[in-house]
PDB file of N, CA and C in Angstrom:
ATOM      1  N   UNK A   1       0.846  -1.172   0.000  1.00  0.00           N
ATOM      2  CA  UNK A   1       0.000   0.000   0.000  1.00  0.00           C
ATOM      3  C   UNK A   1       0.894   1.240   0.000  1.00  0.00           C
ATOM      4  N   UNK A   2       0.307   2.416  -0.708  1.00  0.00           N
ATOM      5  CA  UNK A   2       1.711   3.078  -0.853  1.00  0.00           C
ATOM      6  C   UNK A   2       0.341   4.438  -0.198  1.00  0.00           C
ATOM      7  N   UNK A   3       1.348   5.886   0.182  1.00  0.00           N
ATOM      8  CA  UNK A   3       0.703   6.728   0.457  1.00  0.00           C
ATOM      9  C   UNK A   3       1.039   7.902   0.238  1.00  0.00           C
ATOM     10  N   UNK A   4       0.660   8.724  -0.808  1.00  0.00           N
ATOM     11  CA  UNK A   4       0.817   9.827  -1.212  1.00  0.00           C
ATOM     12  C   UNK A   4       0.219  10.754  -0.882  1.00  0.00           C
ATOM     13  N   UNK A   5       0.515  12.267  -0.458  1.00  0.00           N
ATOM     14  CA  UNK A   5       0.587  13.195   0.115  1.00  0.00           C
ATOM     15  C   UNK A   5       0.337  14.001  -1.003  1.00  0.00           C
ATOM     16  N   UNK A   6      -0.932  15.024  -1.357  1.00  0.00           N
ATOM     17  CA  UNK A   6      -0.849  15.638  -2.401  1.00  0.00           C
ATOM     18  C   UNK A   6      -1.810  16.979  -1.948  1.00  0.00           C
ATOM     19  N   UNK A   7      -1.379  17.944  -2.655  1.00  0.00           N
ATOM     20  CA  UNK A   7      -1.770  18.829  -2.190  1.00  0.00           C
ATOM     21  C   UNK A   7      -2.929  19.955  -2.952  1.00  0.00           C
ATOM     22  N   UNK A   8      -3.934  20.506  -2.847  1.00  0.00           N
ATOM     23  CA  UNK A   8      -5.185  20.585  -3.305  1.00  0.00           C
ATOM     24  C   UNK A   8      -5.108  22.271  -2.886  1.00  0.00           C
ATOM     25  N   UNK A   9      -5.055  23.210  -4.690  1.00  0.00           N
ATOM     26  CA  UNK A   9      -5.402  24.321  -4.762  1.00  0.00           C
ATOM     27  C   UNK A   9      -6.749  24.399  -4.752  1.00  0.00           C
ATOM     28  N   UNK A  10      -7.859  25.242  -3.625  1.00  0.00           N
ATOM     29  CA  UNK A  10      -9.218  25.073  -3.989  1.00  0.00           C
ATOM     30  C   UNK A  10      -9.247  26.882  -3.809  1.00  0.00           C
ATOM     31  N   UNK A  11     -10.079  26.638  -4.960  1.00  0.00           N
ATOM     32  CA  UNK A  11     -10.876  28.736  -4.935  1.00  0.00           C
ATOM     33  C   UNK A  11     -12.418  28.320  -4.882  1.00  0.00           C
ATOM     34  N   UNK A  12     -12.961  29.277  -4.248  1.00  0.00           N
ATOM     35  CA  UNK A  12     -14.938  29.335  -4.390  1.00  0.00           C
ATOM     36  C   UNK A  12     -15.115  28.240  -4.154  1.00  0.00           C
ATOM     37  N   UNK A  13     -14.155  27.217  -3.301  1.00  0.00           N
ATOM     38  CA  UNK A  13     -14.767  25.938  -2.417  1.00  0.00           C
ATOM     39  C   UNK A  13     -15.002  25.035  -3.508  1.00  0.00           C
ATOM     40  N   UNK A  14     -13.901  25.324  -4.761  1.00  0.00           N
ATOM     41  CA  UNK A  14     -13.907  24.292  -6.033  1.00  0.00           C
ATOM     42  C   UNK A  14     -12.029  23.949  -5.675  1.00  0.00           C
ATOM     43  N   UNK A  15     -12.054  22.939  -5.979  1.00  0.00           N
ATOM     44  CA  UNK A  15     -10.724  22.247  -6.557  1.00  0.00           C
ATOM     45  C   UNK A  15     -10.648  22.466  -7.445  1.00  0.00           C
ATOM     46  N   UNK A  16      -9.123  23.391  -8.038  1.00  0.00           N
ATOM     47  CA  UNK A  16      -8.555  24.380  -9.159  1.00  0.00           C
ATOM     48  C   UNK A  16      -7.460  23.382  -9.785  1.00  0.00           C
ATOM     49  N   UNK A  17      -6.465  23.228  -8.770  1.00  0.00           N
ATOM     50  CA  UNK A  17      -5.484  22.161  -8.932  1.00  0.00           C
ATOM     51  C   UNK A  17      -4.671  21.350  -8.360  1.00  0.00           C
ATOM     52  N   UNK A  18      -4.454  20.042  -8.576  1.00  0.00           N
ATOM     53  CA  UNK A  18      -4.074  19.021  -7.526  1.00  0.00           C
ATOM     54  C   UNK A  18      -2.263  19.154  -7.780  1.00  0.00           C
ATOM     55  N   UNK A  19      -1.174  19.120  -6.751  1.00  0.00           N
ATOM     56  CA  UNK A  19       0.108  19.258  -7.436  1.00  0.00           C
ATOM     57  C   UNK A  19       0.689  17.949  -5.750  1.00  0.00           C
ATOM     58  N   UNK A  20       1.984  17.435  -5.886  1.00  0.00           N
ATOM     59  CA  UNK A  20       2.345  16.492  -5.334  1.00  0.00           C
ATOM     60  C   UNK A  20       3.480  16.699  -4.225  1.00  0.00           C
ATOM     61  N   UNK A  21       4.246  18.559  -5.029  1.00  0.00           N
ATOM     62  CA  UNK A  21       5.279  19.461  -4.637  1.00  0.00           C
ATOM     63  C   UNK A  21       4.308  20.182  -3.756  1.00  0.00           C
ATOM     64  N   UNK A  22       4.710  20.471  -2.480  1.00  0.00           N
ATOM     65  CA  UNK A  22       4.090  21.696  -1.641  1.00  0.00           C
ATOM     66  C   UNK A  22       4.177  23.159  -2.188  1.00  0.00           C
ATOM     67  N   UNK A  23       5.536  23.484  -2.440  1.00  0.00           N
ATOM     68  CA  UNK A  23       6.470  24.690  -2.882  1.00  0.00           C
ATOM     69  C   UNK A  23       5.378  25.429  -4.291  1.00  0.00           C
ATOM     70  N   UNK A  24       5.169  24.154  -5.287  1.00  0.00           N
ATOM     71  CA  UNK A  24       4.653  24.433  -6.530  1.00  0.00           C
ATOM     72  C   UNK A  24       3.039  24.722  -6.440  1.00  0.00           C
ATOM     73  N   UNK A  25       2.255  24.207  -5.314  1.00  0.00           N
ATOM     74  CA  UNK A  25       0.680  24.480  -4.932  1.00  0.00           C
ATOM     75  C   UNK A  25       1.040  25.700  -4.381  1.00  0.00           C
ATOM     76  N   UNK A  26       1.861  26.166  -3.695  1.00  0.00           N
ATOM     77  CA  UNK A  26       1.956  27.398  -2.837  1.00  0.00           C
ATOM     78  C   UNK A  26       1.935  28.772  -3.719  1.00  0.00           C
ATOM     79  N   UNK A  27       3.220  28.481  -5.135  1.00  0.00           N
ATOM     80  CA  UNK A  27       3.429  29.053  -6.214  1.00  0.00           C
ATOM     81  C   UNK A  27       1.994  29.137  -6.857  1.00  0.00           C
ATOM     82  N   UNK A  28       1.879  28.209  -7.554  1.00  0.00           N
ATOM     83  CA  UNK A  28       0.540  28.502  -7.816  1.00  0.00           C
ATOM     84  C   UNK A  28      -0.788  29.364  -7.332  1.00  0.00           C
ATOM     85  N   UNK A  29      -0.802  29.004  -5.981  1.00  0.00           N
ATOM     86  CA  UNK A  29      -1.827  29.700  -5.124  1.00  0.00           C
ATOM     87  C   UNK A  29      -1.469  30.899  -5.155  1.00  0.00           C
ATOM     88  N   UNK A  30      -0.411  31.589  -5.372  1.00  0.00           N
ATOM     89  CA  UNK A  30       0.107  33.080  -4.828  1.00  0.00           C
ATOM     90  C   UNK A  30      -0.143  33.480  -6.582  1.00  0.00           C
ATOM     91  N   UNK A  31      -0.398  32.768  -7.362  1.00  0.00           N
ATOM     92  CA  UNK A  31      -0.298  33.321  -8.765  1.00  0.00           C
ATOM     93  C   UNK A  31      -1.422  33.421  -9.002  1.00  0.00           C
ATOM     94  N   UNK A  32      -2.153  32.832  -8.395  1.00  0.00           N
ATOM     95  CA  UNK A  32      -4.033  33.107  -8.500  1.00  0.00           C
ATOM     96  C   UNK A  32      -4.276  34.300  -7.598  1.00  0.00           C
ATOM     97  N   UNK A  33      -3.592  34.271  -6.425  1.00  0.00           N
ATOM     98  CA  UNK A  33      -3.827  35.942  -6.248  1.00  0.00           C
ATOM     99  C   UNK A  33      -3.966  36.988  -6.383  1.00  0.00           C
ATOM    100  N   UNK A  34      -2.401  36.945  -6.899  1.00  0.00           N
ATOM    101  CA  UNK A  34      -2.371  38.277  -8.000  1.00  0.00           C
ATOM    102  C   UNK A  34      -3.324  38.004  -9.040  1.00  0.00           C
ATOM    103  N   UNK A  35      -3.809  37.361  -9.641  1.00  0.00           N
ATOM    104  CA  UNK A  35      -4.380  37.263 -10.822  1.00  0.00           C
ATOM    105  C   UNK A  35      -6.146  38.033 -10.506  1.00  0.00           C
ATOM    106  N   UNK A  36      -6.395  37.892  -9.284  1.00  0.00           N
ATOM    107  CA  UNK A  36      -7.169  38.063  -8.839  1.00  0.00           C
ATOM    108  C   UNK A  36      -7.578  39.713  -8.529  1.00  0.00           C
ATOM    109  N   UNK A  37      -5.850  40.689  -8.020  1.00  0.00           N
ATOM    110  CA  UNK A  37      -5.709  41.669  -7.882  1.00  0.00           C
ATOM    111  C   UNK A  37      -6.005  42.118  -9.300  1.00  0.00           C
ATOM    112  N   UNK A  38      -5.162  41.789 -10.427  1.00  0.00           N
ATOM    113  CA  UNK A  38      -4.845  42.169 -11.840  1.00  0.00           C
ATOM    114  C   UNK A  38      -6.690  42.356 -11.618  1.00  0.00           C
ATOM    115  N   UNK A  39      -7.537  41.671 -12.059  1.00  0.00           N
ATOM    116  CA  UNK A  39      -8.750  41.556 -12.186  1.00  0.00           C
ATOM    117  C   UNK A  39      -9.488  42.498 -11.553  1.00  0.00           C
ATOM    118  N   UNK A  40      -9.159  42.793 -10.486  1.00  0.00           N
ATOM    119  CA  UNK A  40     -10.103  43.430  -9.731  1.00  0.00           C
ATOM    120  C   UNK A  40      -9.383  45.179  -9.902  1.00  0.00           C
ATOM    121  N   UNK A  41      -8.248  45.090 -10.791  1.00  0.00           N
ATOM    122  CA  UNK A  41      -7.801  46.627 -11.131  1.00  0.00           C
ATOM    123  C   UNK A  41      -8.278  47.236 -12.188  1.00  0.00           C
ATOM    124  N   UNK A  42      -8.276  45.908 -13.282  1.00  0.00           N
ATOM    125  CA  UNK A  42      -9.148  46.532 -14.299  1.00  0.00           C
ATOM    126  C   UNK A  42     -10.780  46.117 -14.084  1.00  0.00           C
ATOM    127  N   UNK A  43     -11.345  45.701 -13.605  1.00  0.00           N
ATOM    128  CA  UNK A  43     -12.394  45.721 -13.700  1.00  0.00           C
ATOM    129  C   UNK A  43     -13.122  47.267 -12.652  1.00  0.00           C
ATOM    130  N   UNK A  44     -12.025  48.143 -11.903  1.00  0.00           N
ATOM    131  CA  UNK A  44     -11.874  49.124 -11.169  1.00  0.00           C
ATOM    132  C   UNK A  44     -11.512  50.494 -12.902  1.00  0.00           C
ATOM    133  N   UNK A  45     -11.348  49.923 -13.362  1.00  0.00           N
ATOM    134  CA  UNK A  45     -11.176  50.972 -14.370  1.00  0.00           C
ATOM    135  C   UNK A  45     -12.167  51.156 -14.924  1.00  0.00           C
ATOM    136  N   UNK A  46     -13.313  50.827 -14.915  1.00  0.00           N
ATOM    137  CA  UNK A  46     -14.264  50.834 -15.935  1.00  0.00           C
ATOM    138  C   UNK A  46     -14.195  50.114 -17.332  1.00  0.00           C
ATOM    139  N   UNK A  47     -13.153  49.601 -17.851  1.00  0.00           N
ATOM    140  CA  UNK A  47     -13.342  48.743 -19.197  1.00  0.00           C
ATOM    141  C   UNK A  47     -14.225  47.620 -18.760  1.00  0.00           C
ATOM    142  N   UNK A  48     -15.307  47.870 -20.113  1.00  0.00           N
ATOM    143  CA  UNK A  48     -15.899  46.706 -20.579  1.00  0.00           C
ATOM    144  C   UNK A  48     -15.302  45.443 -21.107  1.00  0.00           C
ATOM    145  N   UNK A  49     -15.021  44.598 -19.930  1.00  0.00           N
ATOM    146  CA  UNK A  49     -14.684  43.636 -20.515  1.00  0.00           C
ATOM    147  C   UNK A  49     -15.071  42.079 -19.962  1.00  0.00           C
ATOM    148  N   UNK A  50     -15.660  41.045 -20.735  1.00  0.00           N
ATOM    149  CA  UNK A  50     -16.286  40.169 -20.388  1.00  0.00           C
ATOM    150  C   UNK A  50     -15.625  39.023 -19.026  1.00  0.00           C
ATOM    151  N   UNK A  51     -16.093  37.971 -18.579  1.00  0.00           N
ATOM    152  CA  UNK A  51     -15.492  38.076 -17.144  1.00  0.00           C
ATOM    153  C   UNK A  51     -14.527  36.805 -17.821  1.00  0.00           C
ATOM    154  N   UNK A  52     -15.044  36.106 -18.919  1.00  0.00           N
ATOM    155  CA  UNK A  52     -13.722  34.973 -19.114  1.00  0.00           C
ATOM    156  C   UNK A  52     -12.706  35.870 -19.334  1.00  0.00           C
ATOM    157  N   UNK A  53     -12.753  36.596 -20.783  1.00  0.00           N
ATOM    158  CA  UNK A  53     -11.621  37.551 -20.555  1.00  0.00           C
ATOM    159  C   UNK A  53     -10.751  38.583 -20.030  1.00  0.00           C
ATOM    160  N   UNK A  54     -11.741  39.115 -18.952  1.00  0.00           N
ATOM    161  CA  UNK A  54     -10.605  39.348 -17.911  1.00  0.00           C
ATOM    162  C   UNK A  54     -10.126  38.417 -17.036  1.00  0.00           C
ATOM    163  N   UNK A  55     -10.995  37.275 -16.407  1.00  0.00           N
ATOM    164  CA  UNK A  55      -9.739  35.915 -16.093  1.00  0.00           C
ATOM    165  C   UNK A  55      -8.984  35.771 -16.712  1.00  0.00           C
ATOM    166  N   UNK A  56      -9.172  35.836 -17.590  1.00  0.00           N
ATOM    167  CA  UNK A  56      -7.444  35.293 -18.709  1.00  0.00           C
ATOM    168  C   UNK A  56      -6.428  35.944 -18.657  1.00  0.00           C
ATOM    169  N   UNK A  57      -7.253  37.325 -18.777  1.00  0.00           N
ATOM    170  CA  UNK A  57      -6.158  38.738 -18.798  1.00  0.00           C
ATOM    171  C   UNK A  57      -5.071  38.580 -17.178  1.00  0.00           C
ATOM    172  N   UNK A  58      -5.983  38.309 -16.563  1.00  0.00           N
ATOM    173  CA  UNK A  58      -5.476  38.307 -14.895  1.00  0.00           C
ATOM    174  C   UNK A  58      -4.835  37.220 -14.796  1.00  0.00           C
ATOM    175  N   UNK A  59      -4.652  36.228 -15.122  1.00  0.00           N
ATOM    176  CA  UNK A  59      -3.801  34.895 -14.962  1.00  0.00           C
ATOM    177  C   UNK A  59      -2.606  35.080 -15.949  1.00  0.00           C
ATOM    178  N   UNK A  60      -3.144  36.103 -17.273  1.00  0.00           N
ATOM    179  CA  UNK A  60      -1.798  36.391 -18.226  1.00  0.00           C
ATOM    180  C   UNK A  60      -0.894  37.104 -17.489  1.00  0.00           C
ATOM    181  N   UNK A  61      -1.509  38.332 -16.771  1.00  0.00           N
ATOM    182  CA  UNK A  61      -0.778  39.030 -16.026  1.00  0.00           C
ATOM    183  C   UNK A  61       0.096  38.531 -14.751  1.00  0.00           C
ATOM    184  N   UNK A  62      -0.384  37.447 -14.454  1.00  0.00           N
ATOM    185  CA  UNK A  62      -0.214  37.186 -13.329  1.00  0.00           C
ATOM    186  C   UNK A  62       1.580  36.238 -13.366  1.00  0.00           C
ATOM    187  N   UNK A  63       1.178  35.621 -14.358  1.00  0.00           N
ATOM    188  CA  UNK A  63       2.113  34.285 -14.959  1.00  0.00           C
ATOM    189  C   UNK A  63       3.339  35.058 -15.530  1.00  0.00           C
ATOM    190  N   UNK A  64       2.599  36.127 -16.164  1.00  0.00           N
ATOM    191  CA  UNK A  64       4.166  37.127 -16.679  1.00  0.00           C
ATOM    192  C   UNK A  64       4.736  38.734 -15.891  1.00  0.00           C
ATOM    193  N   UNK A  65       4.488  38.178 -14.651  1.00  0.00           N
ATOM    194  CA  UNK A  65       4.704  39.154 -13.711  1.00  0.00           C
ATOM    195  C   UNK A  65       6.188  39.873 -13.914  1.00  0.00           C
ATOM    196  N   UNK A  66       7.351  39.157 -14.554  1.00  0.00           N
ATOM    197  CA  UNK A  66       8.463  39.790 -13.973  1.00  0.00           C
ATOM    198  C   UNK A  66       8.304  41.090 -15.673  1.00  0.00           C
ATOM    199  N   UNK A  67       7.796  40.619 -16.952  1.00  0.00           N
ATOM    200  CA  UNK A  67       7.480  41.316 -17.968  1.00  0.00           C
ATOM    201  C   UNK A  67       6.083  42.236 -17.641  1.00  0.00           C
ATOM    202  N   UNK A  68       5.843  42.285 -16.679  1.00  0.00           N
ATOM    203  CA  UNK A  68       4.528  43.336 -16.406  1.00  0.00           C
ATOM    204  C   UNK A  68       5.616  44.493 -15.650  1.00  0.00           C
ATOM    205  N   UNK A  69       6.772  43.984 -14.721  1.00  0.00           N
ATOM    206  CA  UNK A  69       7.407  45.248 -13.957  1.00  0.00           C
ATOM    207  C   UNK A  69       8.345  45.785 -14.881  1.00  0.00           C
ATOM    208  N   UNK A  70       8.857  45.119 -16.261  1.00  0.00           N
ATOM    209  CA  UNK A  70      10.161  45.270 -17.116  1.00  0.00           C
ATOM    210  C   UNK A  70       9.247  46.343 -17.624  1.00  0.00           C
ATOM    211  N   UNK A  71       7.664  46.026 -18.194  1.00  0.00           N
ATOM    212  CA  UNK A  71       6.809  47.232 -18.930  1.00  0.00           C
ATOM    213  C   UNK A  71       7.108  48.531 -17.957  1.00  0.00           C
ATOM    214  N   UNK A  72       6.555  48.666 -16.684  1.00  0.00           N
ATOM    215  CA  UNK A  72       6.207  49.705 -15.952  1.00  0.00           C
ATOM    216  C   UNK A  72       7.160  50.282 -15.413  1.00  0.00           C
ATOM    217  N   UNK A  73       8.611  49.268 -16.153  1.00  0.00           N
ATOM    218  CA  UNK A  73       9.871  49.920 -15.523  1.00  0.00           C
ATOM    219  C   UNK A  73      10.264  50.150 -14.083  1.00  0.00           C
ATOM    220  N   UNK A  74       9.323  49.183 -12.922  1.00  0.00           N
ATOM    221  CA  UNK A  74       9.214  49.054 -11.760  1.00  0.00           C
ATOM    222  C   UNK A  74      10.738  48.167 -11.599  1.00  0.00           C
ATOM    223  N   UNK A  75      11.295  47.349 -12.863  1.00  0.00           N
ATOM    224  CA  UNK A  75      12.163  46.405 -12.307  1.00  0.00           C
ATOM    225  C   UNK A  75      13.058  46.481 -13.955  1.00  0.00           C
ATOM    226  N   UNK A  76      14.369  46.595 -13.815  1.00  0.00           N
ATOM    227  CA  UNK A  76      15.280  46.542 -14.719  1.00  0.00           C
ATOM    228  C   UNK A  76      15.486  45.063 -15.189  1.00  0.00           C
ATOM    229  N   UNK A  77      15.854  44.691 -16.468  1.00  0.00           N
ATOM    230  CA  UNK A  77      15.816  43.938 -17.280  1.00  0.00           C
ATOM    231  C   UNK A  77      17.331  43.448 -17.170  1.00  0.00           C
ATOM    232  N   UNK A  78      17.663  42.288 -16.526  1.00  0.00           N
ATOM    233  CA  UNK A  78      19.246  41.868 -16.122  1.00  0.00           C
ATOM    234  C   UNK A  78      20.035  42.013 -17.884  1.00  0.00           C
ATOM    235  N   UNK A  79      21.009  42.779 -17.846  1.00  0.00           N
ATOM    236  CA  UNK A  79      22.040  42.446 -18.414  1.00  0.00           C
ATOM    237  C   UNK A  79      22.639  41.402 -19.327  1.00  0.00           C
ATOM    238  N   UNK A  80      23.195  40.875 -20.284  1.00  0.00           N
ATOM    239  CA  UNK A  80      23.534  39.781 -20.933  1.00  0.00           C
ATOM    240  C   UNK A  80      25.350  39.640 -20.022  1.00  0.00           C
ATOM    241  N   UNK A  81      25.569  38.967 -19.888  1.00  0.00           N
ATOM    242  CA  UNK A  81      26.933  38.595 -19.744  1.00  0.00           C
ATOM    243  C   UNK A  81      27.799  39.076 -20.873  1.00  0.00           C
ATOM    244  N   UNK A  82      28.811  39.479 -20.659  1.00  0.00           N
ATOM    245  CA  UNK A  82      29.807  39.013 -21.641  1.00  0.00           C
ATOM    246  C   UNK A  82      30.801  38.725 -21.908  1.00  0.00           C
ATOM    247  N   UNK A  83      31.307  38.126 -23.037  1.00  0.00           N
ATOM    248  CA  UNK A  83      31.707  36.717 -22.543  1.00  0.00           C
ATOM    249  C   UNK A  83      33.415  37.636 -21.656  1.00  0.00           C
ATOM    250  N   UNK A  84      34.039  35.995 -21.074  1.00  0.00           N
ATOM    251  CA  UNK A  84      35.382  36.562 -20.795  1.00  0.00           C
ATOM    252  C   UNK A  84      36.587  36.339 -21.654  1.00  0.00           C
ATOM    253  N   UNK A  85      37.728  37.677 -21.520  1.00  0.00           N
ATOM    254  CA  UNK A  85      38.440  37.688 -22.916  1.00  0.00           C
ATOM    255  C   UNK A  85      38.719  36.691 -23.576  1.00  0.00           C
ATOM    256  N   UNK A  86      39.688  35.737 -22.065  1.00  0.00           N
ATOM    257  CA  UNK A  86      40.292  34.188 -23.011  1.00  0.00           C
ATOM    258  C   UNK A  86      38.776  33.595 -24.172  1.00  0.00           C
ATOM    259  N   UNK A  87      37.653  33.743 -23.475  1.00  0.00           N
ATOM    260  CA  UNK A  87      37.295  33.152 -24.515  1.00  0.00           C
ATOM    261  C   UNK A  87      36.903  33.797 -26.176  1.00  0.00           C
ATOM    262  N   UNK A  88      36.691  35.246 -25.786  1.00  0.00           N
ATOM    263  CA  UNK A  88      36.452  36.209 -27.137  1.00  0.00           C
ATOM    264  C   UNK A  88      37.458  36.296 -27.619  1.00  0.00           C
ATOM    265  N   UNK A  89      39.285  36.286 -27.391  1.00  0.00           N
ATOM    266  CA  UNK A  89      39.995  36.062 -28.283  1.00  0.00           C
ATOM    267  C   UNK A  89      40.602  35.358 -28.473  1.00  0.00           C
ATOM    268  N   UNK A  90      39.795  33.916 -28.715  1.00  0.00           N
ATOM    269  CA  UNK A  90      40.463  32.168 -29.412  1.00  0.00           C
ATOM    270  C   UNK A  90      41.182  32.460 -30.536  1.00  0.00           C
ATOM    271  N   UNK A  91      42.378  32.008 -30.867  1.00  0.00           N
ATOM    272  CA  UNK A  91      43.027  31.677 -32.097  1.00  0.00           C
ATOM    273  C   UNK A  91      42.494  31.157 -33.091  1.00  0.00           C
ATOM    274  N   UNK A  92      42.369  31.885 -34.040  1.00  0.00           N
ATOM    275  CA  UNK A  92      42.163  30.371 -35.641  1.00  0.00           C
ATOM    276  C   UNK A  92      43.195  29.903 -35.768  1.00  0.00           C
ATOM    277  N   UNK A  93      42.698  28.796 -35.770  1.00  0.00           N
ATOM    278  CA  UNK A  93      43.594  27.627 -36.487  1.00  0.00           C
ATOM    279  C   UNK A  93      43.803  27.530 -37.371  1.00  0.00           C
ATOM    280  N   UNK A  94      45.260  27.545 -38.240  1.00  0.00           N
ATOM    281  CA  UNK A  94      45.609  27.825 -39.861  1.00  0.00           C
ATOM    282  C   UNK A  94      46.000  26.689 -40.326  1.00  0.00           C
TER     283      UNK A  94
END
């Protein structure tokens, strides 16, 4: 008999999603939050907009949070590396 431990995202007293990781239901749960805020900002604006598609909008927002602060310029966009010399000036081989 084996026994697994799994862990149960529920909203409006519905089961949303079942996950097996604690860390990843927790993630999740905190991403339905915000998604929830997103929602309840624009639907605070007055746009007409239908309620699937602002769920969507709010879970889009929610999922691409670190590209919602890169937009609003709340959060800088890391840098590329580059590279180090030994390796930018390799020899050709003749």
């Amino acid at each position: 008999m084996a026994v697994e431990t799994r862990y149960v995202v529920v909203r409006n007293g519905e089961e949303v999603k079942t996950f097996v990781d604690k860390k990843q239901a927790d993630e999740y749960d905190r991403m339905l939050d915000m998604a929830a805020a997103m929602e309840d900002l624009v639907t605070a604006s007055g746009i007409k907009i239908s309620e699937d598609a602002l769920e969507q909008l709010g879970v889009y927002l929610a999922e691409n949070r670190e590209e919602v602060l890169y937009a609003l310029q709340a959060k800088r966009r890391p840098q590329p590396k580059k590279p180090k010399p030994e390796q930018a000036a390799e020899p050709d081989a003749a």
